[in-house]
PDB file of N, CA and C in Angstrom:
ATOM      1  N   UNK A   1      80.702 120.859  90.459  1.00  0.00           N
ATOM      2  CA  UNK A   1      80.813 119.415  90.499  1.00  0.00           C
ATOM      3  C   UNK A   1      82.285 119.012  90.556  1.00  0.00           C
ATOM      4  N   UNK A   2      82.482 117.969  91.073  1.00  0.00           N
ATOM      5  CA  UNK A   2      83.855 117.490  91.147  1.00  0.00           C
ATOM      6  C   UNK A   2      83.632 116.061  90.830  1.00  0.00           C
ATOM      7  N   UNK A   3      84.710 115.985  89.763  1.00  0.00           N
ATOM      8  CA  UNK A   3      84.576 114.254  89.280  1.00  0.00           C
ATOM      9  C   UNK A   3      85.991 113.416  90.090  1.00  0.00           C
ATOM     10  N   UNK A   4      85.318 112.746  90.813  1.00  0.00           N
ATOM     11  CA  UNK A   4      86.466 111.466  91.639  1.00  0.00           C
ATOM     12  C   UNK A   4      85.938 110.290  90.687  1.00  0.00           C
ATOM     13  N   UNK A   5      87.162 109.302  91.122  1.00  0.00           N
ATOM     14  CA  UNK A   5      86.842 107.793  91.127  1.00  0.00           C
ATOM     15  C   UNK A   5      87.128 107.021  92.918  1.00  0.00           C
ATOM     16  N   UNK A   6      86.000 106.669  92.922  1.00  0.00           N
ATOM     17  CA  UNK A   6      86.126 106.181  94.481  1.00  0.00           C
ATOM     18  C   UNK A   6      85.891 104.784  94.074  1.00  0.00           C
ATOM     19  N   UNK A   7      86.936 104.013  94.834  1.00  0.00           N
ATOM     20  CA  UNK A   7      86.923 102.367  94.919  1.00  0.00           C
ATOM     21  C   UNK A   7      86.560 101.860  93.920  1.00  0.00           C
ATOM     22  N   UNK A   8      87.088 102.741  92.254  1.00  0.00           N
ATOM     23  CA  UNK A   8      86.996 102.384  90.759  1.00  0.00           C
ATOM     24  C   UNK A   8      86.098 102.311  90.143  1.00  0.00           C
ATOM     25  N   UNK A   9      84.358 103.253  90.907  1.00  0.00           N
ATOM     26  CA  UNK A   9      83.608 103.718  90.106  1.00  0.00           C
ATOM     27  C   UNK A   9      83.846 105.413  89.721  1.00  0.00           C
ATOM     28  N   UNK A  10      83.697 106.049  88.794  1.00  0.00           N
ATOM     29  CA  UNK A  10      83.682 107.380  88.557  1.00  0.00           C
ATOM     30  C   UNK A  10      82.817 107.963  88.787  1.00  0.00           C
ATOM     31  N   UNK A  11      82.771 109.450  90.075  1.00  0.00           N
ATOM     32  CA  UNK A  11      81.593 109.498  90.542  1.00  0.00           C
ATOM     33  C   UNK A  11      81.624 111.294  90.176  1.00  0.00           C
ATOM     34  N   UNK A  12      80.648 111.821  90.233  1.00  0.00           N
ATOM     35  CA  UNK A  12      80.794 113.389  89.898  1.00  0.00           C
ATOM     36  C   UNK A  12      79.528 113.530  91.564  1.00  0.00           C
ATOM     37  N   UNK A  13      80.601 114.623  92.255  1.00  0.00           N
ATOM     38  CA  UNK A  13      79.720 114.965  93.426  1.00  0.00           C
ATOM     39  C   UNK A  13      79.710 116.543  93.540  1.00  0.00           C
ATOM     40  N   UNK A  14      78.823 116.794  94.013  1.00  0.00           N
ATOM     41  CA  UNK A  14      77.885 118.603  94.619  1.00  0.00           C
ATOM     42  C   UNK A  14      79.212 118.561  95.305  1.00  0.00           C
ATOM     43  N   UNK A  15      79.892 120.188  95.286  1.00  0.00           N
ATOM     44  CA  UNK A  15      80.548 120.392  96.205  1.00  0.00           C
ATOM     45  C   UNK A  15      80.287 122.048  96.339  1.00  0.00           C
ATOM     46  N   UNK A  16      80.332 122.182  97.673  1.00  0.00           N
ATOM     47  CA  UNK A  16      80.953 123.669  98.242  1.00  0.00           C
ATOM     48  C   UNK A  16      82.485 124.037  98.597  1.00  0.00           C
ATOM     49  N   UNK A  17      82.644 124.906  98.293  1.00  0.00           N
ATOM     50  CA  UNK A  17      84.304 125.130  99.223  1.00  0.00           C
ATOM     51  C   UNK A  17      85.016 124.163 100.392  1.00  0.00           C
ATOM     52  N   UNK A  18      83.507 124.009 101.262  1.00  0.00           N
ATOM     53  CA  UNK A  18      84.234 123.628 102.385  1.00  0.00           C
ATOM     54  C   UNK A  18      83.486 122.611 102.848  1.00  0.00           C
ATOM     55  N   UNK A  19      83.331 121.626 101.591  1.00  0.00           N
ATOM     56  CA  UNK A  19      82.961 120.326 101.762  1.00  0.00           C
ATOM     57  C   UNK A  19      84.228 118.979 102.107  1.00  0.00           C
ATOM     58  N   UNK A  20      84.348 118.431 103.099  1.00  0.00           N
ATOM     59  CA  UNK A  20      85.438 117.651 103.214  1.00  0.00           C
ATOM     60  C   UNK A  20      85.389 116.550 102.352  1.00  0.00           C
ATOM     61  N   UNK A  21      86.367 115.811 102.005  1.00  0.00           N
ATOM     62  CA  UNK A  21      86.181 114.661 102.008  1.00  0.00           C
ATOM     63  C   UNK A  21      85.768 113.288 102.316  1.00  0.00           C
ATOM     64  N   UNK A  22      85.309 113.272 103.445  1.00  0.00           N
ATOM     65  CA  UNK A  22      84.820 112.615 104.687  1.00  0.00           C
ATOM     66  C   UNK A  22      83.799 113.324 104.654  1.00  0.00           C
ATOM     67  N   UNK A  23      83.016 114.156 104.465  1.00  0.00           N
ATOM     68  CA  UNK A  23      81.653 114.138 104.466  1.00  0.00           C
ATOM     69  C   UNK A  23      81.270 113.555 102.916  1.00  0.00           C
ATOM     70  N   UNK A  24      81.465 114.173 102.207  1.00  0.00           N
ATOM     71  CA  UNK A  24      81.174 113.365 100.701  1.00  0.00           C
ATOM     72  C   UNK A  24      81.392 112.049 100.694  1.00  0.00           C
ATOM     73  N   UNK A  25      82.100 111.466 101.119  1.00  0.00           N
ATOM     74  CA  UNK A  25      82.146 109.849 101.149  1.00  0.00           C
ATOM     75  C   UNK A  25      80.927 109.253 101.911  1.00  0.00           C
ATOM     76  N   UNK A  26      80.812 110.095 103.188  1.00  0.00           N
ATOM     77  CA  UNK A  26      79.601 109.582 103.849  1.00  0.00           C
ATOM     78  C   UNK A  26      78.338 109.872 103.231  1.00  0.00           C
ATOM     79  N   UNK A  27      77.986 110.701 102.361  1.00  0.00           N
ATOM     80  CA  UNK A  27      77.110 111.167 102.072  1.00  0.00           C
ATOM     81  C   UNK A  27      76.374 110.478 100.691  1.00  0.00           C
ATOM     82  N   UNK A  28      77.540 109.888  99.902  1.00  0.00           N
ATOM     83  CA  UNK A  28      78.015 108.700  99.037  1.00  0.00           C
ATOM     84  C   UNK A  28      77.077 107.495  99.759  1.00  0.00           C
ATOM     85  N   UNK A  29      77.063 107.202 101.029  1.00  0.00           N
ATOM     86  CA  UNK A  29      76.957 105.830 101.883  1.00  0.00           C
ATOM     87  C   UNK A  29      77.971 104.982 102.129  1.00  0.00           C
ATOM     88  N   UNK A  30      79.398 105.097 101.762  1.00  0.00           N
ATOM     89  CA  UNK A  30      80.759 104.997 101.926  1.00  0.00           C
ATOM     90  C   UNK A  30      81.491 105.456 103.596  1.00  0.00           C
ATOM     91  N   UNK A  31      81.105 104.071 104.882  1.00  0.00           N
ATOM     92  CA  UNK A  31      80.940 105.030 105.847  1.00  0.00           C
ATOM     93  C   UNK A  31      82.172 104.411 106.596  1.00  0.00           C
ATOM     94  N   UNK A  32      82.853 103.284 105.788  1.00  0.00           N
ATOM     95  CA  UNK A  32      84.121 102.936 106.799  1.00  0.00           C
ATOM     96  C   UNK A  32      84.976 103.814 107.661  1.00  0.00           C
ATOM     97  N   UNK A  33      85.419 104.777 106.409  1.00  0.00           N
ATOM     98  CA  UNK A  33      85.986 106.139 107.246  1.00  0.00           C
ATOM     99  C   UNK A  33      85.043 106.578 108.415  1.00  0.00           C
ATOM    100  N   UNK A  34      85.958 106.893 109.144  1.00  0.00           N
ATOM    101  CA  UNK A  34      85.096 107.868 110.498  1.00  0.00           C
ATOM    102  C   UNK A  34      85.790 109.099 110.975  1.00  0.00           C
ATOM    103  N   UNK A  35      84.891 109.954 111.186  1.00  0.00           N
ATOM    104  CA  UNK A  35      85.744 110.934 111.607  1.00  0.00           C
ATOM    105  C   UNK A  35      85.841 110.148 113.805  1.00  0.00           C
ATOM    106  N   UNK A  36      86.782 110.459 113.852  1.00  0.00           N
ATOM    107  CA  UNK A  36      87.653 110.724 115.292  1.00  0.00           C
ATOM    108  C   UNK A  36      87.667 111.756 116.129  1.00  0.00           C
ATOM    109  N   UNK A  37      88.763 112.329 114.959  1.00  0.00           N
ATOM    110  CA  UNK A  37      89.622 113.392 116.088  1.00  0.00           C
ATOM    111  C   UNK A  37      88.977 114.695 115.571  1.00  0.00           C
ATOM    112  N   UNK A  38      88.957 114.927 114.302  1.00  0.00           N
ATOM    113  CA  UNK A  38      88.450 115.714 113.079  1.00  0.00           C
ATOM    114  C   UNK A  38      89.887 116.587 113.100  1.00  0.00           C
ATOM    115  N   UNK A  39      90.864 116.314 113.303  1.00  0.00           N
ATOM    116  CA  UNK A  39      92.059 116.698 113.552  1.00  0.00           C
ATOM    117  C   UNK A  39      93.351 116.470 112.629  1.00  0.00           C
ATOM    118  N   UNK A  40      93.027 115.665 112.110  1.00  0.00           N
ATOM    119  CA  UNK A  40      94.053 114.544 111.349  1.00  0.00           C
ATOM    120  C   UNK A  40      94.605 113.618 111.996  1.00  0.00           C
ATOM    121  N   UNK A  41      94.763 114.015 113.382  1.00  0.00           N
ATOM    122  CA  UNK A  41      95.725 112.810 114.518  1.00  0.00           C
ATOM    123  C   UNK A  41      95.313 111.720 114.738  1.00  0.00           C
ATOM    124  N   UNK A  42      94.041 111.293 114.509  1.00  0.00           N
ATOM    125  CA  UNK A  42      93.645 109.788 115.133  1.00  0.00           C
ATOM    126  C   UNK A  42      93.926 108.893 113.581  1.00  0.00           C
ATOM    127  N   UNK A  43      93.802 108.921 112.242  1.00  0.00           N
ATOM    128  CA  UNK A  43      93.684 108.480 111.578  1.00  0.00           C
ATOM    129  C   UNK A  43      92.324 107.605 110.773  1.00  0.00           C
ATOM    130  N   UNK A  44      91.462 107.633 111.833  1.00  0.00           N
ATOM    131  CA  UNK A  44      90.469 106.757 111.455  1.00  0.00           C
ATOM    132  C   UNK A  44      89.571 106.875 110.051  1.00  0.00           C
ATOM    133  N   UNK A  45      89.833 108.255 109.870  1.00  0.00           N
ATOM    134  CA  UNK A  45      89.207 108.743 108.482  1.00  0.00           C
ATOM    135  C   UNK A  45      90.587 108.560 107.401  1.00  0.00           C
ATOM    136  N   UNK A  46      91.348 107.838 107.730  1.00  0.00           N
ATOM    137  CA  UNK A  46      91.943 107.727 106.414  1.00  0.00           C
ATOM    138  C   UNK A  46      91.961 106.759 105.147  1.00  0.00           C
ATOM    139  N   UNK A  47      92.513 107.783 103.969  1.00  0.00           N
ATOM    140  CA  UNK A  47      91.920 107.130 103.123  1.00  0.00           C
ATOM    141  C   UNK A  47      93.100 107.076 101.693  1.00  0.00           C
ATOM    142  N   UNK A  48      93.543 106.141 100.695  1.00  0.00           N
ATOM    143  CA  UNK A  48      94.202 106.246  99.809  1.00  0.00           C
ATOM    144  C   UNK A  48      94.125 107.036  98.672  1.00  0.00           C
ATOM    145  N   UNK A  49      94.825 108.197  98.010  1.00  0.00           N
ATOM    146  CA  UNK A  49      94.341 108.945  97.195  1.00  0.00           C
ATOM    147  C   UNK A  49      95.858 109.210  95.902  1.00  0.00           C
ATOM    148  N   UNK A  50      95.405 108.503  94.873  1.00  0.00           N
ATOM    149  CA  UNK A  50      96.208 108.579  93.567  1.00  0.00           C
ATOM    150  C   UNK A  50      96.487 110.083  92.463  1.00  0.00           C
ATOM    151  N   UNK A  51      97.040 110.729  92.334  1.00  0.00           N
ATOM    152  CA  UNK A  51      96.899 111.861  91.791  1.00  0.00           C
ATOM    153  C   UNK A  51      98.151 111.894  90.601  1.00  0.00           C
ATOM    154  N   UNK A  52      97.866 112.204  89.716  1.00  0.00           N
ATOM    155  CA  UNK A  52      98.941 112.011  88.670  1.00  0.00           C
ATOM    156  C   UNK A  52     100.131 113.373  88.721  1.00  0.00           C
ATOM    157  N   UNK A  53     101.310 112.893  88.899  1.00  0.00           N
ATOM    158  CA  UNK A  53     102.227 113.956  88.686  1.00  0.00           C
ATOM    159  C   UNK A  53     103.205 113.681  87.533  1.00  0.00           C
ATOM    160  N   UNK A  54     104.137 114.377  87.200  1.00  0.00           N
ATOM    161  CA  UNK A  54     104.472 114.558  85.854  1.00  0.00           C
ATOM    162  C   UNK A  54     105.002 113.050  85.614  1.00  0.00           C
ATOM    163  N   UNK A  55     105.288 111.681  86.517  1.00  0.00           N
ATOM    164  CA  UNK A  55     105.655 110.837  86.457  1.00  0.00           C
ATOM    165  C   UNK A  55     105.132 109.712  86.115  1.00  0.00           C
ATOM    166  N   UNK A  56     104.040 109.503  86.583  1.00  0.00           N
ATOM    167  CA  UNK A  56     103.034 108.923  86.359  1.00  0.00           C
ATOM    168  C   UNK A  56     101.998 109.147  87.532  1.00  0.00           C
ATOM    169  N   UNK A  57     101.705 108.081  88.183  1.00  0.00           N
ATOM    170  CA  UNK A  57     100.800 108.486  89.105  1.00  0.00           C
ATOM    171  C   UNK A  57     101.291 108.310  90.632  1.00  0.00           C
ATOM    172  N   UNK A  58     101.121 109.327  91.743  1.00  0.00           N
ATOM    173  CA  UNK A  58     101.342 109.290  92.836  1.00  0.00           C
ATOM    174  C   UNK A  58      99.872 108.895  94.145  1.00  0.00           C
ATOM    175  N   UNK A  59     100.747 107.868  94.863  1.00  0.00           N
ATOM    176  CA  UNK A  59      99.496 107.653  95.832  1.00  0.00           C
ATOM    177  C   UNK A  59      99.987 108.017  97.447  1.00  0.00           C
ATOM    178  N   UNK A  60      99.077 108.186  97.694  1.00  0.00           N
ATOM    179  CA  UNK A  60      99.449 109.066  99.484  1.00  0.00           C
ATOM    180  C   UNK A  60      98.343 108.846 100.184  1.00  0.00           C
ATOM    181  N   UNK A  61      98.850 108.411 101.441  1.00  0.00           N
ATOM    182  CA  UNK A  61      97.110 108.419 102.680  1.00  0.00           C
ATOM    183  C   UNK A  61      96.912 109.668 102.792  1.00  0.00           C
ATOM    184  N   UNK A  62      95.823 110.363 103.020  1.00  0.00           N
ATOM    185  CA  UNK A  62      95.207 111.392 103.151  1.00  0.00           C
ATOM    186  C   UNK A  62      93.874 111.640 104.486  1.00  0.00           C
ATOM    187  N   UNK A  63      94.305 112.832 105.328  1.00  0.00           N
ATOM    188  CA  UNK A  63      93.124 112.843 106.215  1.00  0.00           C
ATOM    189  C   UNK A  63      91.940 112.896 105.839  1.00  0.00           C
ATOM    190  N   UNK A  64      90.953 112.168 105.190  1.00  0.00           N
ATOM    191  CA  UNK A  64      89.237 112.972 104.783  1.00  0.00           C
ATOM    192  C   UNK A  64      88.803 113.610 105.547  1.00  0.00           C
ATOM    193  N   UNK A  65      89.408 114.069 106.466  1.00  0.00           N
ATOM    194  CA  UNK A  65      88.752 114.748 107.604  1.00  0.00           C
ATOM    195  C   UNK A  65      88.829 116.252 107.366  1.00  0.00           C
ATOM    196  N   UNK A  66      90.233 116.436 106.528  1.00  0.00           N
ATOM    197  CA  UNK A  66      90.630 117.816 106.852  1.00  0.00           C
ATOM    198  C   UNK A  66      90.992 118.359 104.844  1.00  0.00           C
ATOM    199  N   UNK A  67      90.398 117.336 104.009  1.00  0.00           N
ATOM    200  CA  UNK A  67      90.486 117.329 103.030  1.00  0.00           C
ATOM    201  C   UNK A  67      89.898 118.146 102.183  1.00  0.00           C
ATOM    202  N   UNK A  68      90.085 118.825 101.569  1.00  0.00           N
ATOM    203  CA  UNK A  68      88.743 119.559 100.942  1.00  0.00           C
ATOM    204  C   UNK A  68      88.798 118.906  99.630  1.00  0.00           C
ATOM    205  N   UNK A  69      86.855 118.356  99.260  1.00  0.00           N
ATOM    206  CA  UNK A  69      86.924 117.845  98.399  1.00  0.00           C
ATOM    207  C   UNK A  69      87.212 118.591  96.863  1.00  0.00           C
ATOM    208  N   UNK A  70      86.850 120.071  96.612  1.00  0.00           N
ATOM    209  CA  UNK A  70      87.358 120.734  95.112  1.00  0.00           C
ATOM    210  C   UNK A  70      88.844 120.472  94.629  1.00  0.00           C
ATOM    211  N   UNK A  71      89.919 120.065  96.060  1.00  0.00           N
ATOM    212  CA  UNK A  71      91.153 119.960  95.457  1.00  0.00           C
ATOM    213  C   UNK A  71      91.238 118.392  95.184  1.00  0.00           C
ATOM    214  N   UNK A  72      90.458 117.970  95.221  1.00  0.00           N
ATOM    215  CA  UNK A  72      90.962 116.439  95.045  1.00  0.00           C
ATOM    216  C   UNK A  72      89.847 116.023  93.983  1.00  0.00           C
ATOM    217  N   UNK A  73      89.545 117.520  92.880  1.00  0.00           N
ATOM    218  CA  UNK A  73      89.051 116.750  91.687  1.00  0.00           C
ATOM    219  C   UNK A  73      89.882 116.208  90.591  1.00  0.00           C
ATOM    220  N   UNK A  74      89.749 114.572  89.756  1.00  0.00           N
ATOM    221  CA  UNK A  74      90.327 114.171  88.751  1.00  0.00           C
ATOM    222  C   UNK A  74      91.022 113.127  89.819  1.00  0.00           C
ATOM    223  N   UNK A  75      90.766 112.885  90.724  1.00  0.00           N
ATOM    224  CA  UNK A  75      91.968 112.213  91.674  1.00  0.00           C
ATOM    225  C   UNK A  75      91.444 110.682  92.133  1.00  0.00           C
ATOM    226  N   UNK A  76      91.722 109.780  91.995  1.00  0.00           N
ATOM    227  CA  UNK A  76      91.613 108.561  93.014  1.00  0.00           C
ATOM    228  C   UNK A  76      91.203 108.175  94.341  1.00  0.00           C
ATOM    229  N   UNK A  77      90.344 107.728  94.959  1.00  0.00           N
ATOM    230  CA  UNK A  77      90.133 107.700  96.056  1.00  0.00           C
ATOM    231  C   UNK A  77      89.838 106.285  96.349  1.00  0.00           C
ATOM    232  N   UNK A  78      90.809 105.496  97.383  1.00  0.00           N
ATOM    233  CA  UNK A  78      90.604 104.396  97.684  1.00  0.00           C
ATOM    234  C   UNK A  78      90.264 104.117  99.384  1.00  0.00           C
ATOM    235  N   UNK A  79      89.012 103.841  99.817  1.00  0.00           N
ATOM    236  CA  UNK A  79      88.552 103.590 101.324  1.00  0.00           C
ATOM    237  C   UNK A  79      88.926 102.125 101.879  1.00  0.00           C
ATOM    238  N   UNK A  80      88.606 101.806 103.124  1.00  0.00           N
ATOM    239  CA  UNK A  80      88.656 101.074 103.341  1.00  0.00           C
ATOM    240  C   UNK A  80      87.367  99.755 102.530  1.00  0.00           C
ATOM    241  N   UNK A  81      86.505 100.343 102.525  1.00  0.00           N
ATOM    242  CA  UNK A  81      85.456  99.370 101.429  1.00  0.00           C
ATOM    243  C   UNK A  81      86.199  98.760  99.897  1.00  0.00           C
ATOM    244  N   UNK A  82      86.871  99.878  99.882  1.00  0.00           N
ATOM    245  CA  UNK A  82      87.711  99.019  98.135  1.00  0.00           C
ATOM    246  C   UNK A  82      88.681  98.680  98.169  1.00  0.00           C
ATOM    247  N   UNK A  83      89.056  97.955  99.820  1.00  0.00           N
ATOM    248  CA  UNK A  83      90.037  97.369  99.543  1.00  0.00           C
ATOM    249  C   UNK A  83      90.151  95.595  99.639  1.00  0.00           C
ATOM    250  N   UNK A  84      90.896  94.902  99.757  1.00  0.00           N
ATOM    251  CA  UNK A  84      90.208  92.957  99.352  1.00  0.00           C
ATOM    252  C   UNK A  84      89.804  92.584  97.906  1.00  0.00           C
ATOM    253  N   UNK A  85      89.308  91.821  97.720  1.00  0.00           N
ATOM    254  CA  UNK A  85      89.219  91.227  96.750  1.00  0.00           C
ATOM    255  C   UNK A  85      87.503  91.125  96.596  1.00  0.00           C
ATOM    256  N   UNK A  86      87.082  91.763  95.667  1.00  0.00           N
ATOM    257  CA  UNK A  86      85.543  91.969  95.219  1.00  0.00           C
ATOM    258  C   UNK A  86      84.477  90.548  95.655  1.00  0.00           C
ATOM    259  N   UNK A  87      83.766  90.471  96.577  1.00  0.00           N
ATOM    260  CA  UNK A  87      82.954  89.610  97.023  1.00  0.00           C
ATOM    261  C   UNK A  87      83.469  88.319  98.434  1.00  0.00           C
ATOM    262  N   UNK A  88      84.908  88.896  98.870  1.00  0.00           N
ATOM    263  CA  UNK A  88      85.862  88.140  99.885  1.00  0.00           C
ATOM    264  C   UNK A  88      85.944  89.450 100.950  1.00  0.00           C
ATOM    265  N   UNK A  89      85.041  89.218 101.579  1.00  0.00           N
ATOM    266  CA  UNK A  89      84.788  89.834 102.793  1.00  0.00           C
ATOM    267  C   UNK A  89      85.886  89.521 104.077  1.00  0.00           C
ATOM    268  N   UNK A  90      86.706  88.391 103.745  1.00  0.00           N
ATOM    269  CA  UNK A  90      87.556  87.864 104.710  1.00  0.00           C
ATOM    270  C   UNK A  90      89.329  88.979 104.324  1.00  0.00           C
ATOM    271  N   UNK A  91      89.041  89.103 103.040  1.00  0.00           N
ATOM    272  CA  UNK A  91      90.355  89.563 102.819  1.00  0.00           C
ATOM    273  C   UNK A  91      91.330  90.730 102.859  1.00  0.00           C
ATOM    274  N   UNK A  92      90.435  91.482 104.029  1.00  0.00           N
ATOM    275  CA  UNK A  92      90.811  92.493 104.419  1.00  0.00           C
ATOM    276  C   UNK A  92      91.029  91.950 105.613  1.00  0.00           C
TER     277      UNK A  92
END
């Protein structure tokens, strides 16, 4: 199991080795991301991801495409769905 927080619920998901990130999100029903290129180059699967380093916390876009989800347990994950203002569909 791998415990994320995606778009600030805490979620614990099934993983294999070589489960991406971008499939677990989709699999979630979280489908803004898309895979593209499955490459990293197009960007369309990208996604915001917070990870704490000795500083406090660090955030970085990340391919879900090419992500593997076991390394990105304990970590933040922000999609395009969690981003705007909760029930303002305009504000993205």
């Amino acid at each position: 199991m791998v415990e994320l927080k995606i778009n600030g619920t805490a979620r614990q998901l099934p993983s294999a080795a070589h489960t991406t990130l971008l499939g677990a999100l989709r699999a979630e029903g979280l489908t803004g991301c898309k895979e593209g290129c499955a490459e990293g180059e197009c960007g369309a699967c990208a996604v915001l991801v917070a990870r704490a380093d000795g500083e406090g916390v660090r955030w970085e876009s990340v391919n879900a495409c090419l992500a593997l989800l076991p390394a990105l347990n304990g970590a933040e994950v922000v999609t395009s769905e969690g981003l705007g203002r909760p029930g303002d569909r305009k504000s993205t």
